[in-house]
C-alpha atoms as a PDB file:
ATOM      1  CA  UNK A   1     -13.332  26.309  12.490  1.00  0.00           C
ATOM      2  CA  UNK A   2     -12.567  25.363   9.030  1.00  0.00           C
ATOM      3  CA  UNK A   3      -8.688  24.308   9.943  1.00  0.00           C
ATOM      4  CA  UNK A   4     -10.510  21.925  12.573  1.00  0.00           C
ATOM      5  CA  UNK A   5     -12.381  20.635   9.829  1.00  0.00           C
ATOM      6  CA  UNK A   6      -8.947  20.380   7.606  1.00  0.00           C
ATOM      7  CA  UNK A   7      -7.306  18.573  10.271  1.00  0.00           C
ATOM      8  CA  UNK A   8     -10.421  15.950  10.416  1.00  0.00           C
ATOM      9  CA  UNK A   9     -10.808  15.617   7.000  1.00  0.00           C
ATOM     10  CA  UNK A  10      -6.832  14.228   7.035  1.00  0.00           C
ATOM     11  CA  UNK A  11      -7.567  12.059   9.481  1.00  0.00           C
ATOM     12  CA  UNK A  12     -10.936  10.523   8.236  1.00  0.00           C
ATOM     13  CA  UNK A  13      -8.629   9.797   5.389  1.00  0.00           C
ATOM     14  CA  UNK A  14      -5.707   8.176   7.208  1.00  0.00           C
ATOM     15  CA  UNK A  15      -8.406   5.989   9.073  1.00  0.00           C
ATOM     16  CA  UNK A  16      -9.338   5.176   5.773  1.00  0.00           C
ATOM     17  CA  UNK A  17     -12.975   6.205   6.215  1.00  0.00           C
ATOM     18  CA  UNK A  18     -12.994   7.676   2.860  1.00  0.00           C
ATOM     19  CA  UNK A  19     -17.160   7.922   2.778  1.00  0.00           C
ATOM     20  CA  UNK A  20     -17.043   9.958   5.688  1.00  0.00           C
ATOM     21  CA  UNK A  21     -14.355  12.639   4.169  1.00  0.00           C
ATOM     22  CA  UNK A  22     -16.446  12.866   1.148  1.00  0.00           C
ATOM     23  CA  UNK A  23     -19.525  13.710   3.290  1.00  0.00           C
ATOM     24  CA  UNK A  24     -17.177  16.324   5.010  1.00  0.00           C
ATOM     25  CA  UNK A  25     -16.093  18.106   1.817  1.00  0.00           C
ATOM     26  CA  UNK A  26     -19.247  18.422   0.329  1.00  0.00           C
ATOM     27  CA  UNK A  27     -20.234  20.786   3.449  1.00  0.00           C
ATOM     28  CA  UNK A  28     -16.978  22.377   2.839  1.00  0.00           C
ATOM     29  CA  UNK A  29     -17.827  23.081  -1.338  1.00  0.00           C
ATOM     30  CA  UNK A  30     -21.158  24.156  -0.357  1.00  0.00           C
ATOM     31  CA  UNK A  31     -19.681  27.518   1.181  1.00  0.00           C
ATOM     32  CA  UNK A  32     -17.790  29.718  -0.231  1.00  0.00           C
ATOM     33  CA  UNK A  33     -14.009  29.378   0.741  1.00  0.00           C
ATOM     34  CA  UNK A  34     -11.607  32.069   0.761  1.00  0.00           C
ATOM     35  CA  UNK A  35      -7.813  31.794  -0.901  1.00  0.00           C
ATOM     36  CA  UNK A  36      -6.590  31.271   1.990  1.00  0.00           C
ATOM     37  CA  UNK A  37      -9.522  28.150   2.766  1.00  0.00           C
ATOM     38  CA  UNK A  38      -8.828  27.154  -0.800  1.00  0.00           C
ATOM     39  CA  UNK A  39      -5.300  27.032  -0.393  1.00  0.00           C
ATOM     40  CA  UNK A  40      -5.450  24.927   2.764  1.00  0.00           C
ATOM     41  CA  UNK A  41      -7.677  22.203   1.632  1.00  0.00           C
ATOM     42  CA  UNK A  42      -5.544  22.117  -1.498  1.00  0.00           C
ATOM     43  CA  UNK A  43      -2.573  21.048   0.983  1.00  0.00           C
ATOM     44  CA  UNK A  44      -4.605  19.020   2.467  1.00  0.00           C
ATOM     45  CA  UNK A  45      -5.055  16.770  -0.832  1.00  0.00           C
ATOM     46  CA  UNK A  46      -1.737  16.953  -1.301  1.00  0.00           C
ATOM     47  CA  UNK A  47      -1.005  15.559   1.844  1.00  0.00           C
ATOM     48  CA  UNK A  48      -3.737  13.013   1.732  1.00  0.00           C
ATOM     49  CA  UNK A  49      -2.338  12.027  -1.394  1.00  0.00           C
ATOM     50  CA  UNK A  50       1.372  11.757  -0.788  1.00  0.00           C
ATOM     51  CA  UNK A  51       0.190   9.756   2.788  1.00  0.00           C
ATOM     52  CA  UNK A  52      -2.097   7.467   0.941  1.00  0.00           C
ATOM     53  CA  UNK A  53       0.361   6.234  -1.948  1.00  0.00           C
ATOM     54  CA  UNK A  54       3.505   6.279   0.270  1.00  0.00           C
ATOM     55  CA  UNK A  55       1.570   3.339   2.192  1.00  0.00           C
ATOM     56  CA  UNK A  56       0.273   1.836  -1.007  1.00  0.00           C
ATOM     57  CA  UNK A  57       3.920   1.660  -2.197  1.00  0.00           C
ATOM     58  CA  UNK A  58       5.444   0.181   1.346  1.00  0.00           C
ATOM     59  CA  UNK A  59       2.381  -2.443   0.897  1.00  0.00           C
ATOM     60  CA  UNK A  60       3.062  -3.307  -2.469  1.00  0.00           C
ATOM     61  CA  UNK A  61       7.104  -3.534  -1.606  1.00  0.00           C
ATOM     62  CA  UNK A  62       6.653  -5.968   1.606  1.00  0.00           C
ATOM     63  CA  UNK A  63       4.116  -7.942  -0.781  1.00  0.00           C
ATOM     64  CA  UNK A  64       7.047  -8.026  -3.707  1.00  0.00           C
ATOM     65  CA  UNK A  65       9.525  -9.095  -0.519  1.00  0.00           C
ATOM     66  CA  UNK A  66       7.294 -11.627   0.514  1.00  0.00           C
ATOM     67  CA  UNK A  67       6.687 -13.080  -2.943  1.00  0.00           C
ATOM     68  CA  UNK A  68      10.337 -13.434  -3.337  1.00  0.00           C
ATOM     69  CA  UNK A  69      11.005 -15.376  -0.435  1.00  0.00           C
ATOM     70  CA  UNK A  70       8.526 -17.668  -1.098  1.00  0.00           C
ATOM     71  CA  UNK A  71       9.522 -18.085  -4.711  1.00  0.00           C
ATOM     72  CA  UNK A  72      12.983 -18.840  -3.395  1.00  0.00           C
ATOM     73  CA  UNK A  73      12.175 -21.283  -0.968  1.00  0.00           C
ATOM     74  CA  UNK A  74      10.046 -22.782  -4.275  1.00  0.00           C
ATOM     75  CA  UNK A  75      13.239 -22.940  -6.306  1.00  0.00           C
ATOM     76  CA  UNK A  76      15.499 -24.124  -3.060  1.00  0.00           C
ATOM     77  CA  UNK A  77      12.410 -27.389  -2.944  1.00  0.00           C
ATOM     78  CA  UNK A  78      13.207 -28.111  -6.712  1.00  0.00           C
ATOM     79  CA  UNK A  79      16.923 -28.171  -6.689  1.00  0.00           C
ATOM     80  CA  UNK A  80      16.420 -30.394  -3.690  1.00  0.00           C
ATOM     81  CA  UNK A  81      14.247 -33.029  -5.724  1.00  0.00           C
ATOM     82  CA  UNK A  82      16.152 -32.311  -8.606  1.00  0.00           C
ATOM     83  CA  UNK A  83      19.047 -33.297  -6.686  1.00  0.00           C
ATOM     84  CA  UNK A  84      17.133 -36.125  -5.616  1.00  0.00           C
ATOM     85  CA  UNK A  85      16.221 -37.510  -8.782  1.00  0.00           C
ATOM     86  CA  UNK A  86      19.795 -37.369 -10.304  1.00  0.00           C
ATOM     87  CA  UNK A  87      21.024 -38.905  -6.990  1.00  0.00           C
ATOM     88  CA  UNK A  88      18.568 -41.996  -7.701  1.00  0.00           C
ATOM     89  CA  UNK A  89      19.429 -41.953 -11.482  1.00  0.00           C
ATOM     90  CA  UNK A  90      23.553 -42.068 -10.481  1.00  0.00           C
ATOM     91  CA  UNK A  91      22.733 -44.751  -8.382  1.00  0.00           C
ATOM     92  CA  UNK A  92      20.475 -47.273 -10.820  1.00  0.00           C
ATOM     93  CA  UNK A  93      23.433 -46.719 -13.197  1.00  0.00           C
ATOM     94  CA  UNK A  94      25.795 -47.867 -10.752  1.00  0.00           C
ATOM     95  CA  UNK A  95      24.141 -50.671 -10.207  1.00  0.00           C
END
């Protein structure tokens, strides 16, 4: 019963329902565990854990990546008008 309950709490935490897995380990600390129960839902953290910032770091990289391309389409726009306004200042000097 308990590894059912193991396996849920996991997933309440990859559906990021993290209310709901707090409400589930508070029935599990209210009995006492075995090693064996102990050592399980310390894997299960551990897995929670690992899950949970491996997806906060691939977030945080695609929003880096996308910050980058904007910022270079940013500098690409001012070389353009900077290029623009030297063009224009070659020209009046021409003249």
């Amino acid at each position: 019963m308990r590894n059912m309950d193991i396996k849920l709490f996991e997933k309440l935490l990859e559906e990021e329902k993290p209310q709901e897995a707090i409400a589930l380990l508070k029935v599990y600390l209210q009995q006492p565990l075995t090693d064996e129960e102990k050592g399980g839902l310390y894997i299960a953290f551990a897995t929670a854990y690992m899950k949970i910032k491996t997806q906060a770091n691939k977030d945080y990289l695609a929003e880096l990546k996308e910050i980058a391309s904007t910022l270079k389409d940013v500098q690409k726009a001012e070389q353009q008008v900077d290029d623009a306004i030297n063009l224009d200042q070659i020209r009046r000097e021409l003249k």
